[in-house]
PDB file of N, CA and C in Angstrom:
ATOM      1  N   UNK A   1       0.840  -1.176   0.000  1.00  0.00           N
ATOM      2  CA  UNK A   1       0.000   0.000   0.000  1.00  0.00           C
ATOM      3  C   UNK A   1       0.884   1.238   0.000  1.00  0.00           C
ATOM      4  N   UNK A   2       0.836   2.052  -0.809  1.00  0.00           N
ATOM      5  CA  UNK A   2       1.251   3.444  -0.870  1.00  0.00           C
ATOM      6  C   UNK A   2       0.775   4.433  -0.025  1.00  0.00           C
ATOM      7  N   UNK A   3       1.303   5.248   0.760  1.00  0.00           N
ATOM      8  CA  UNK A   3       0.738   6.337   1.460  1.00  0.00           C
ATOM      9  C   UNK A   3       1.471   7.399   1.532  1.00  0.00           C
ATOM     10  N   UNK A   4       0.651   8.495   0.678  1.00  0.00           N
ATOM     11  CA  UNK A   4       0.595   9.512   0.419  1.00  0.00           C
ATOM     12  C   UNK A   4       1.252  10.718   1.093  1.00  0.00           C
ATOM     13  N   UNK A   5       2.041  11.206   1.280  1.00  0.00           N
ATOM     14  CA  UNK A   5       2.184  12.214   2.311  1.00  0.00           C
ATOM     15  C   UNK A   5       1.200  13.460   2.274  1.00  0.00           C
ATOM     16  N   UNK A   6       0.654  14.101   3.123  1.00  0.00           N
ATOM     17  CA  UNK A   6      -0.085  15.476   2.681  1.00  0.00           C
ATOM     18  C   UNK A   6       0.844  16.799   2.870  1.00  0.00           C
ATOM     19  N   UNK A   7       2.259  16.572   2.904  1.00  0.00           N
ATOM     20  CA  UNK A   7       2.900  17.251   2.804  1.00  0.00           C
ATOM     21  C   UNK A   7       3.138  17.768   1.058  1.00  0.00           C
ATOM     22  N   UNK A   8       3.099  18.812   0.942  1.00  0.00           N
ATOM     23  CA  UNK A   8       3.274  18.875  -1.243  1.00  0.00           C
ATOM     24  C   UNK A   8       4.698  19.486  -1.150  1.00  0.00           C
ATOM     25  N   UNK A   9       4.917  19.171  -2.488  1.00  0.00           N
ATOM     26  CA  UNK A   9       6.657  19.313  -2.741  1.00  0.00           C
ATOM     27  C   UNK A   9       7.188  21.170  -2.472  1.00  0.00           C
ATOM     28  N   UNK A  10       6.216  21.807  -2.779  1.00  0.00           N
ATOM     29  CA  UNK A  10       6.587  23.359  -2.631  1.00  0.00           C
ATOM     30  C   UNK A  10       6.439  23.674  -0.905  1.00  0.00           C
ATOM     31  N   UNK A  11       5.276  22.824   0.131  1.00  0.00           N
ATOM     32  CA  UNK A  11       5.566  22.731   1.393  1.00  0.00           C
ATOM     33  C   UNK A  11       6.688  22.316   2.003  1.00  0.00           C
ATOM     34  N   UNK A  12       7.595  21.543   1.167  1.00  0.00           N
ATOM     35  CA  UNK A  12       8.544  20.500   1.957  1.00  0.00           C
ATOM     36  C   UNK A  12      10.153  21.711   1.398  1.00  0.00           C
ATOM     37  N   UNK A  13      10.166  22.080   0.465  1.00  0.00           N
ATOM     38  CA  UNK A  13      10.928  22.893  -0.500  1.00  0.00           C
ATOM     39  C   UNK A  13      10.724  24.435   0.665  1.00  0.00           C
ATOM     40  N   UNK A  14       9.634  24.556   1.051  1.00  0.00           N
ATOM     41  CA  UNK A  14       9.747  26.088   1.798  1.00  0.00           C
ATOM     42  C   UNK A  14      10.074  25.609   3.308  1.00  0.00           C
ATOM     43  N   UNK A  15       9.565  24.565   3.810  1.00  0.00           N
ATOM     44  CA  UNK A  15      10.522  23.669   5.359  1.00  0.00           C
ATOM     45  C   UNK A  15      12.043  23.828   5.383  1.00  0.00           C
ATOM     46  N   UNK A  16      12.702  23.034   4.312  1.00  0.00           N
ATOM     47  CA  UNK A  16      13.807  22.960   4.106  1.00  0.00           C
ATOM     48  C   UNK A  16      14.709  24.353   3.858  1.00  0.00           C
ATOM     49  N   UNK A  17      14.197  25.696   3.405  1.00  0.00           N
ATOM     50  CA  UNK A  17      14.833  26.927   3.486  1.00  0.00           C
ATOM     51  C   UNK A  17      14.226  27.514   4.251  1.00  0.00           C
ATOM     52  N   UNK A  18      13.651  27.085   5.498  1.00  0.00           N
ATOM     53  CA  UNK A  18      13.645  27.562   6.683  1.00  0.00           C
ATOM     54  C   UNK A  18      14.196  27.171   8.120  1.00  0.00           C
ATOM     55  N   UNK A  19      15.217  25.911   7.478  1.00  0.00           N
ATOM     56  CA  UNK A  19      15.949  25.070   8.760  1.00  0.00           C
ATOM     57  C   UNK A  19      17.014  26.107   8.691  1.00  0.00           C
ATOM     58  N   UNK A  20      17.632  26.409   9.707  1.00  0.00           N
ATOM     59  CA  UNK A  20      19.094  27.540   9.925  1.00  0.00           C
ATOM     60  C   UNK A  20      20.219  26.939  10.504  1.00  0.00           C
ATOM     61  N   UNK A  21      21.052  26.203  10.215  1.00  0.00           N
ATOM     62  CA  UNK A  21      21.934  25.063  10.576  1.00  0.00           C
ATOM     63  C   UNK A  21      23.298  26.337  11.029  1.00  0.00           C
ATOM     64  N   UNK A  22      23.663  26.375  12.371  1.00  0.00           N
ATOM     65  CA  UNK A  22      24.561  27.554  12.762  1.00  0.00           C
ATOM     66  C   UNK A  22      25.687  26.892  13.092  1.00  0.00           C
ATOM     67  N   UNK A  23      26.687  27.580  12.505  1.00  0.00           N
ATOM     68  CA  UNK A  23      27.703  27.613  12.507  1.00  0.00           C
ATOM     69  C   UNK A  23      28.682  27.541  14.134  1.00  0.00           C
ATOM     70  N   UNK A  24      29.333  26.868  14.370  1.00  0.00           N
ATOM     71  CA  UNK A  24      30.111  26.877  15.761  1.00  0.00           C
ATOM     72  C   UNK A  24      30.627  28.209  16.202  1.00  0.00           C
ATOM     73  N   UNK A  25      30.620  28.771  17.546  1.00  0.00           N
ATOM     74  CA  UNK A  25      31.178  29.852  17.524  1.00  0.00           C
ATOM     75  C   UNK A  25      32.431  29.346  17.617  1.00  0.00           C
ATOM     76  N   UNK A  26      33.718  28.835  17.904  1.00  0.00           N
ATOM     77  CA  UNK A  26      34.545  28.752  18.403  1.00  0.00           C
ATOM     78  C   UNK A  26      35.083  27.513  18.476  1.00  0.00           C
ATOM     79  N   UNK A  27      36.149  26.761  17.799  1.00  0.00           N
ATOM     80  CA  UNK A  27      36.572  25.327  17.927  1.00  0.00           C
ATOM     81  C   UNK A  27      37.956  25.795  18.630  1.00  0.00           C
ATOM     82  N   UNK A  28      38.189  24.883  20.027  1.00  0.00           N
ATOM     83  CA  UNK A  28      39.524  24.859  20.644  1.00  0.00           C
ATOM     84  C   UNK A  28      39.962  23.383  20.654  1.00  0.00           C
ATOM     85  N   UNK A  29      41.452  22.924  20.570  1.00  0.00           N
ATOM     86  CA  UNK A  29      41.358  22.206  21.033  1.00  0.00           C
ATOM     87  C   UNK A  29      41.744  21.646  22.097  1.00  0.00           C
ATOM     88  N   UNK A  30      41.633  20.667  22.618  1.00  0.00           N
ATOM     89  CA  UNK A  30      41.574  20.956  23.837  1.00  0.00           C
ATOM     90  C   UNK A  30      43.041  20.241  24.669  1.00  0.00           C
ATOM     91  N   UNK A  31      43.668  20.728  26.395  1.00  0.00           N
ATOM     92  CA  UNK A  31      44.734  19.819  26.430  1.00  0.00           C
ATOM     93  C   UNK A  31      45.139  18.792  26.533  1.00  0.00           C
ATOM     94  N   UNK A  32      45.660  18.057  26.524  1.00  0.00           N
ATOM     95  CA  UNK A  32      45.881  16.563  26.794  1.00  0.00           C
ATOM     96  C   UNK A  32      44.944  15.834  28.094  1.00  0.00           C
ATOM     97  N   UNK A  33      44.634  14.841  27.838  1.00  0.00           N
ATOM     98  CA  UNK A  33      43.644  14.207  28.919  1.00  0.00           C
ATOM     99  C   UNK A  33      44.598  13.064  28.996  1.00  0.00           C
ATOM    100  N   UNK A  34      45.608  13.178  30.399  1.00  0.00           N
ATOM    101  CA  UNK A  34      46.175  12.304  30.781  1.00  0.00           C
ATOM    102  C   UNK A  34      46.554  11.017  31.156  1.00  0.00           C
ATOM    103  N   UNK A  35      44.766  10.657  31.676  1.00  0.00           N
ATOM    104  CA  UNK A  35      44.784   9.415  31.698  1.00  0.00           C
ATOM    105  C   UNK A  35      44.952   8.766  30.784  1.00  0.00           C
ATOM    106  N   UNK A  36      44.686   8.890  29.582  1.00  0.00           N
ATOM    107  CA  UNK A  36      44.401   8.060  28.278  1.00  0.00           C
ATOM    108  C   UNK A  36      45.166   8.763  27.079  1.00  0.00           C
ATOM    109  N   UNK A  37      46.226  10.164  27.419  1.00  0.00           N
ATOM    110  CA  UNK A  37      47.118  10.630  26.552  1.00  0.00           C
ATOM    111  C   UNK A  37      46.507  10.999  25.155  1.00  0.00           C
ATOM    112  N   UNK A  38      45.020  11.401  25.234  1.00  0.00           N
ATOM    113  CA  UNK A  38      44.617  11.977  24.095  1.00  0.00           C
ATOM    114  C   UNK A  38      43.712  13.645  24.145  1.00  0.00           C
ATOM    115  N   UNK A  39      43.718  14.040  23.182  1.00  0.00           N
ATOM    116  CA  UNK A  39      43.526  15.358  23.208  1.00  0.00           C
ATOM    117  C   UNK A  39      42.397  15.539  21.551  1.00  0.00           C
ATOM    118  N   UNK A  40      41.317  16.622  21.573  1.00  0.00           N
ATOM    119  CA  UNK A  40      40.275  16.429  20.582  1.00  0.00           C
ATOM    120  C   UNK A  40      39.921  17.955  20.525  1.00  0.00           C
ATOM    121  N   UNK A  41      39.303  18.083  19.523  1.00  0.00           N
ATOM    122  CA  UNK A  41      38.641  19.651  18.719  1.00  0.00           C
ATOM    123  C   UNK A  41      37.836  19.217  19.565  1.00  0.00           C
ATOM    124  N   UNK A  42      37.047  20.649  20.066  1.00  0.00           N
ATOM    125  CA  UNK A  42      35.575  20.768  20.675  1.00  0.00           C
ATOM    126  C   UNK A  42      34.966  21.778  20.195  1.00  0.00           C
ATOM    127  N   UNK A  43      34.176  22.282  19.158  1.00  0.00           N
ATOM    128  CA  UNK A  43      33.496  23.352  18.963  1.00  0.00           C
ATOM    129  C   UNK A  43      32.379  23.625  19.770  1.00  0.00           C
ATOM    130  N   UNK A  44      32.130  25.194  20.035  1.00  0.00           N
ATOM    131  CA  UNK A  44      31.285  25.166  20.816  1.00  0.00           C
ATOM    132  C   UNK A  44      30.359  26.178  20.295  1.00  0.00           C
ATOM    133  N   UNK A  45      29.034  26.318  21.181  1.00  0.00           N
ATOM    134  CA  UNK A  45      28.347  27.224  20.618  1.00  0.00           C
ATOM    135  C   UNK A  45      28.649  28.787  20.646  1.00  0.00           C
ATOM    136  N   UNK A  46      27.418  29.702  20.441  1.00  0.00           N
ATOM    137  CA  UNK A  46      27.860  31.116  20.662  1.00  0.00           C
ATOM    138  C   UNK A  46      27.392  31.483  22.378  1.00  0.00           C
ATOM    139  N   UNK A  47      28.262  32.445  23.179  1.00  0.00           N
ATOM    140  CA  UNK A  47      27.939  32.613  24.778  1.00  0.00           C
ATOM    141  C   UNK A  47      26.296  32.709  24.824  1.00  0.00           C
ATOM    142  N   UNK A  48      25.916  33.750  23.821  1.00  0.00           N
ATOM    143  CA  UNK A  48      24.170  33.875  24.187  1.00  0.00           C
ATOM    144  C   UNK A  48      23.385  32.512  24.003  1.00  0.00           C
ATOM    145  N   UNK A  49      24.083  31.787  23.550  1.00  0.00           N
ATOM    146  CA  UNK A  49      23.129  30.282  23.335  1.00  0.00           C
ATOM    147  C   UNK A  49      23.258  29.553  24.674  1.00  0.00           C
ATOM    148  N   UNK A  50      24.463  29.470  25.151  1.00  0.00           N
ATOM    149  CA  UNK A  50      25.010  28.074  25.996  1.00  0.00           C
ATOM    150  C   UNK A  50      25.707  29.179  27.032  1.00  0.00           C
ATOM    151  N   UNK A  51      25.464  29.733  27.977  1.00  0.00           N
ATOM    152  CA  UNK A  51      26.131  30.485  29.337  1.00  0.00           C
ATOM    153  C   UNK A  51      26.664  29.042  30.303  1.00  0.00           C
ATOM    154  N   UNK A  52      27.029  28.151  29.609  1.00  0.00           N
ATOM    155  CA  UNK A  52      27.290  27.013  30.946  1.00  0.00           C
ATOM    156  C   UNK A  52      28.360  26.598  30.259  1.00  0.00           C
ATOM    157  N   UNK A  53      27.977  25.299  29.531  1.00  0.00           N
ATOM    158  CA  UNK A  53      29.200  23.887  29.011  1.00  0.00           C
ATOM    159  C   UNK A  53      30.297  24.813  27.789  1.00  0.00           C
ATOM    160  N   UNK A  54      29.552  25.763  27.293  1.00  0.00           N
ATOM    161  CA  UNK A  54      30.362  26.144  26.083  1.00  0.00           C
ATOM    162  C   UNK A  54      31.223  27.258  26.298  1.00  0.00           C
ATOM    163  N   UNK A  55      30.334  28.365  27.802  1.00  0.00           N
ATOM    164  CA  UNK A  55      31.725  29.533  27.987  1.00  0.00           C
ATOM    165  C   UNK A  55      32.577  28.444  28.985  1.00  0.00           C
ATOM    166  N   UNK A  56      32.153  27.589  29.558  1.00  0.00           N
ATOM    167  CA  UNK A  56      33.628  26.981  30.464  1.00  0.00           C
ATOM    168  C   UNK A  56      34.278  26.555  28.947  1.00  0.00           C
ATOM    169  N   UNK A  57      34.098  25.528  28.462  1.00  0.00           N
ATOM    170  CA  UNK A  57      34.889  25.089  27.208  1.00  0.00           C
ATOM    171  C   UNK A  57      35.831  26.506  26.921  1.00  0.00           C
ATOM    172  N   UNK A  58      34.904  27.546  26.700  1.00  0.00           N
ATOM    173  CA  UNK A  58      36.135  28.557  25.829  1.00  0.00           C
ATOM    174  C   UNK A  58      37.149  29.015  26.540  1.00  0.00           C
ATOM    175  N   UNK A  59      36.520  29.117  28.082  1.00  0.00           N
ATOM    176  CA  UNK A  59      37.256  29.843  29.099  1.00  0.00           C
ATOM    177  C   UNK A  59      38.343  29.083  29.363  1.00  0.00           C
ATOM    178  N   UNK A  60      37.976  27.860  29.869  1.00  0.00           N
ATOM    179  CA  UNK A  60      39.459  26.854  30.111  1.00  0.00           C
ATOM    180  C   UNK A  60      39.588  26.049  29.380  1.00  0.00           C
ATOM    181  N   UNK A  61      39.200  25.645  27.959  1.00  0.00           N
ATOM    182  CA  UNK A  61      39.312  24.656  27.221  1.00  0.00           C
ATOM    183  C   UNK A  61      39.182  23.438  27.785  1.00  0.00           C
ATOM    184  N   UNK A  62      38.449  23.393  28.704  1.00  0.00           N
ATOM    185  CA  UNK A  62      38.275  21.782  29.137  1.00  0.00           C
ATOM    186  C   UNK A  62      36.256  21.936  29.788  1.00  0.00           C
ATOM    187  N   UNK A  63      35.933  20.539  29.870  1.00  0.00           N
ATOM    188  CA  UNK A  63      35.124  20.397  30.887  1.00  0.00           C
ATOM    189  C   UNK A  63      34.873  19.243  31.558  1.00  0.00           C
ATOM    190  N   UNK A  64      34.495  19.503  32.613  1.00  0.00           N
ATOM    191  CA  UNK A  64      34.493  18.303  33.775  1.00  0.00           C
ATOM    192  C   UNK A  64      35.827  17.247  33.518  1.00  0.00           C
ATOM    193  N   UNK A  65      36.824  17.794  33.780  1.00  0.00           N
ATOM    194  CA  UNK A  65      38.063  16.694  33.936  1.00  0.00           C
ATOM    195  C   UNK A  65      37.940  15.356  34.529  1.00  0.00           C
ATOM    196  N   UNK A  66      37.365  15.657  35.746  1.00  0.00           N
ATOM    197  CA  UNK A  66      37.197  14.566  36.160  1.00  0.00           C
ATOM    198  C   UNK A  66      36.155  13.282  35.588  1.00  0.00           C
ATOM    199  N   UNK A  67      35.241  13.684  35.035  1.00  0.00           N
ATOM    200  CA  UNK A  67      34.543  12.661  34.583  1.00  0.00           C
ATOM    201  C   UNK A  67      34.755  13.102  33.126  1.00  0.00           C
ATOM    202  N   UNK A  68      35.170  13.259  32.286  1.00  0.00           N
ATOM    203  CA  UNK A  68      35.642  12.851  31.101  1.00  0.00           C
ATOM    204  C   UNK A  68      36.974  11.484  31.014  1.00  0.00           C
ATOM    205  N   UNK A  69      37.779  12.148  32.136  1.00  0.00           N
ATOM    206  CA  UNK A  69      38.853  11.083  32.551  1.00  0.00           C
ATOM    207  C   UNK A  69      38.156  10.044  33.095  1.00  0.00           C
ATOM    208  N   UNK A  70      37.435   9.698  33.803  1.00  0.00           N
ATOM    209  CA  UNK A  70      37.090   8.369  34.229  1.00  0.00           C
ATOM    210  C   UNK A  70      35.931   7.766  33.060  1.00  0.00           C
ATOM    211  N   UNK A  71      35.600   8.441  32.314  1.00  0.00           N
ATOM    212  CA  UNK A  71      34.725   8.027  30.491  1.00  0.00           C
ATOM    213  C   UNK A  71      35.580   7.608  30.151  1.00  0.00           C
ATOM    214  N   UNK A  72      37.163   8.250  29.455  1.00  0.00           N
ATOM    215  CA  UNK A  72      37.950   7.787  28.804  1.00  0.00           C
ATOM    216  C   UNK A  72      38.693   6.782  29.226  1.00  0.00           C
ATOM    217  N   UNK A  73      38.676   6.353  30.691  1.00  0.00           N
ATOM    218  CA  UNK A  73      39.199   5.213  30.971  1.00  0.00           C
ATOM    219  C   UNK A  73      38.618   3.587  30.879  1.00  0.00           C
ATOM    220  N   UNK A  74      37.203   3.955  31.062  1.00  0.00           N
ATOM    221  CA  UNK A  74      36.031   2.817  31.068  1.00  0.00           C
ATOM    222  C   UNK A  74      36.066   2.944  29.397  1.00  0.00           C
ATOM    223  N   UNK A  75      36.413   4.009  28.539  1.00  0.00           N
ATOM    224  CA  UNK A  75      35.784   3.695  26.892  1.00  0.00           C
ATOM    225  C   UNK A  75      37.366   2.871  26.843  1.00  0.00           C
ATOM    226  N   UNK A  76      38.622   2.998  26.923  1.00  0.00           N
ATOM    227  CA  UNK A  76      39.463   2.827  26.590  1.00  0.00           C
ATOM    228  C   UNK A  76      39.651   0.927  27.039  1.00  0.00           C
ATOM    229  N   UNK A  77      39.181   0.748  27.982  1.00  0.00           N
ATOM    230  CA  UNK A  77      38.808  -0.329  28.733  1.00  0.00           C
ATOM    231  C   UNK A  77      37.828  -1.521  27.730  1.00  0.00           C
ATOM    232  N   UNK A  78      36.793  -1.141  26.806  1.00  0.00           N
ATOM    233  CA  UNK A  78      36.217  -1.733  26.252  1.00  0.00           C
ATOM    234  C   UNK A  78      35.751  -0.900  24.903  1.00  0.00           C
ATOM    235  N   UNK A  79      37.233  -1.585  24.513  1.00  0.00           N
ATOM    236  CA  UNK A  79      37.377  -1.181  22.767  1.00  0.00           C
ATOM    237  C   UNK A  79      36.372  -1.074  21.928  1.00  0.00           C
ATOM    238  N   UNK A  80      35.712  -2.229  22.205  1.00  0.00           N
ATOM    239  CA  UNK A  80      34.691  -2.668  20.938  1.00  0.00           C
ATOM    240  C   UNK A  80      32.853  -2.483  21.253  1.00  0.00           C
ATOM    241  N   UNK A  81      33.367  -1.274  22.631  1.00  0.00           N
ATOM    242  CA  UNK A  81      32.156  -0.479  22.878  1.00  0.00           C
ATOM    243  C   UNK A  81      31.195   0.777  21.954  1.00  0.00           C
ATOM    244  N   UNK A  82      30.046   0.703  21.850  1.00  0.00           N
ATOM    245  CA  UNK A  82      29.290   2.146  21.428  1.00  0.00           C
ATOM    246  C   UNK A  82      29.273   3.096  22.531  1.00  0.00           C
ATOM    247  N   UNK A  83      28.616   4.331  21.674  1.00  0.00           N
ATOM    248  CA  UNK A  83      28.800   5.292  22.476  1.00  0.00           C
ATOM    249  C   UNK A  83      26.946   5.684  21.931  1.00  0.00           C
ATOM    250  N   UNK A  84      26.417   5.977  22.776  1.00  0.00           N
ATOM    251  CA  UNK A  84      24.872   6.702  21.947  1.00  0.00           C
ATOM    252  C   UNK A  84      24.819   8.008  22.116  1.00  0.00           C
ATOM    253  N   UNK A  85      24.968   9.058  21.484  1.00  0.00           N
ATOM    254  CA  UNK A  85      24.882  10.415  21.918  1.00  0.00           C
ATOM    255  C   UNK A  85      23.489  10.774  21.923  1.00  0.00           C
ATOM    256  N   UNK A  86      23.086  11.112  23.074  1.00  0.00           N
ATOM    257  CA  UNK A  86      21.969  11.868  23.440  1.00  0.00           C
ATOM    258  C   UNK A  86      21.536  13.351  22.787  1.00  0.00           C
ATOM    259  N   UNK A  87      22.560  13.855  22.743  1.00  0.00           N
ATOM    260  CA  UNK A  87      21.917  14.667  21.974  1.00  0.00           C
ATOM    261  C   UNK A  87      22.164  16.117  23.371  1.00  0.00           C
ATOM    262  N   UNK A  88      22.903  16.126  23.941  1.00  0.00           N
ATOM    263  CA  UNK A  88      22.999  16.821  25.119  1.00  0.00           C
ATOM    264  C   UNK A  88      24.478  17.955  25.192  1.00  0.00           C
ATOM    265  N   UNK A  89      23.503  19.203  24.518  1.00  0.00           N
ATOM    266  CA  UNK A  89      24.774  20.166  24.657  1.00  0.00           C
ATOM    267  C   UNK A  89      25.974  20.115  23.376  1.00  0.00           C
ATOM    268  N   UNK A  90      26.833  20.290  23.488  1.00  0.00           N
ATOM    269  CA  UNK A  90      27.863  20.310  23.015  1.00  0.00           C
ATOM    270  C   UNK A  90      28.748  18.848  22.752  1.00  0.00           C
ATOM    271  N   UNK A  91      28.379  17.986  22.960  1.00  0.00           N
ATOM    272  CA  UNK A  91      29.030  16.127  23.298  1.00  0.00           C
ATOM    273  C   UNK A  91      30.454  16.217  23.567  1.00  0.00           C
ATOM    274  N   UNK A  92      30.826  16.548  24.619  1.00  0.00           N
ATOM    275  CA  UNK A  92      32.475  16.670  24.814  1.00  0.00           C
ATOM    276  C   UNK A  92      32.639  15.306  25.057  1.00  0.00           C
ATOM    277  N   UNK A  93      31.986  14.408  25.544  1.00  0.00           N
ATOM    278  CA  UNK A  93      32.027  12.552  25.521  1.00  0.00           C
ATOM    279  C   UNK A  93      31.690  12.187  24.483  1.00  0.00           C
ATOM    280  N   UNK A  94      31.295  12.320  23.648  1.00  0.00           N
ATOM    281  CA  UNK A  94      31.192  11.753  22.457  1.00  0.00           C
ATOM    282  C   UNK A  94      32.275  12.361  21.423  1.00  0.00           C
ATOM    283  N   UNK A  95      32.773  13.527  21.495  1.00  0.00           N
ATOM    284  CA  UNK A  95      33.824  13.675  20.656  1.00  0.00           C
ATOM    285  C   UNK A  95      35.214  12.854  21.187  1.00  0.00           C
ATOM    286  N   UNK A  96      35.376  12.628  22.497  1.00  0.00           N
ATOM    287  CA  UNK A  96      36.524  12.121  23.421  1.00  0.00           C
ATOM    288  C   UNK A  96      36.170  10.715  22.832  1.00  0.00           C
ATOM    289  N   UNK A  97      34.898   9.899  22.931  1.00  0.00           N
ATOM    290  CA  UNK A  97      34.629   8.706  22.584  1.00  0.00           C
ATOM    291  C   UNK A  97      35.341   7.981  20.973  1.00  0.00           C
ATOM    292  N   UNK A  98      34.737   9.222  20.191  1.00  0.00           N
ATOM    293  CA  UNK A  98      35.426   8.916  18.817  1.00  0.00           C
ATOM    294  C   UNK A  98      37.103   9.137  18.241  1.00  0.00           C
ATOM    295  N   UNK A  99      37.417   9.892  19.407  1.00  0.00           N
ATOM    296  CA  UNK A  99      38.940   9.945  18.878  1.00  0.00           C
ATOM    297  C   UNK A  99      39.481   8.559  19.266  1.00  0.00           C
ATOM    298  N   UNK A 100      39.005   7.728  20.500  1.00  0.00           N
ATOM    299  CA  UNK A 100      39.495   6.687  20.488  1.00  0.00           C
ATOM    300  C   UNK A 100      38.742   5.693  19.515  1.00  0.00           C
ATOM    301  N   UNK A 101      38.073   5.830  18.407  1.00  0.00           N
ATOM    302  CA  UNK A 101      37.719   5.117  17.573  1.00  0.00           C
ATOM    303  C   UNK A 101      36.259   4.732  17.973  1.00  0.00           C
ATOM    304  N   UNK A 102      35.412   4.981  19.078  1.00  0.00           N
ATOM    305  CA  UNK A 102      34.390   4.215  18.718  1.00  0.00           C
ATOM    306  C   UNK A 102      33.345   4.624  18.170  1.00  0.00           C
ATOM    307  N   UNK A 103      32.356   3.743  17.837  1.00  0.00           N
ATOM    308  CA  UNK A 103      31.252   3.898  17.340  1.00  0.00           C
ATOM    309  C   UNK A 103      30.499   4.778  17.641  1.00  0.00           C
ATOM    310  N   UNK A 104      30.031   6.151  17.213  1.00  0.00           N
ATOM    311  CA  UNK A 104      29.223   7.079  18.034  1.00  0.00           C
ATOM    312  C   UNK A 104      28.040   6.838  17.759  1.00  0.00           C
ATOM    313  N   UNK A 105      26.852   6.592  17.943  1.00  0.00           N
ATOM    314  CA  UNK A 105      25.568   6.662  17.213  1.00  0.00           C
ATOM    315  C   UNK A 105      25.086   8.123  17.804  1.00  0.00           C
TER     316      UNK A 105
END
């Protein structure tokens, strides 16, 4: 059975040049994360968007040391682990996740 969308092609055509896909304010990268001797780009948003995860990012180029380091030790721990990104903020664990190779979904 075929079903129809009631969406029409000039509706879907005026959706699509109204999505605004923004640009990062700011990619640092960031310093070495010791436990696991690796280091990753983090772009972040602009201050008026994100007053939390993204001005610490710019301010000290890092966030939450401590539990990024104990992520990167448990990801490093089980190689042939996924990672699911939620969808939360800026993903400073999910970018840390993929430099060691894994799977991000």
């Amino acid at each position: 059975m075929f079903l129809q969308s009631s969406l029409d092609l000039s509706q879907l055509e005026a959706s699509l040049r109204d999505l605004t896909w923004k640009l990062p304010y700011k990619c640092n990268q960031s310093p070495v994360y010791e436990d696991i001797n690796i280091s990753f780009v983090m772009c972040t948003k602009y201050p008026e968007e994100d007053m939390v995860i993204s001005l610490f990012f710019n301010t000290y180029e890092r966030y939450e040391d401590g539990a990024i380091n104990t992520f990167l030790a448990a990801a490093h721990l089980y190689k042939d682990s996924w990672v699911l990104d939620l969808g939360c903020n800026i993903r400073a664990f999910t970018v840390a996740a993929a430099v060691l190779n894994h799977t991000v979904i």
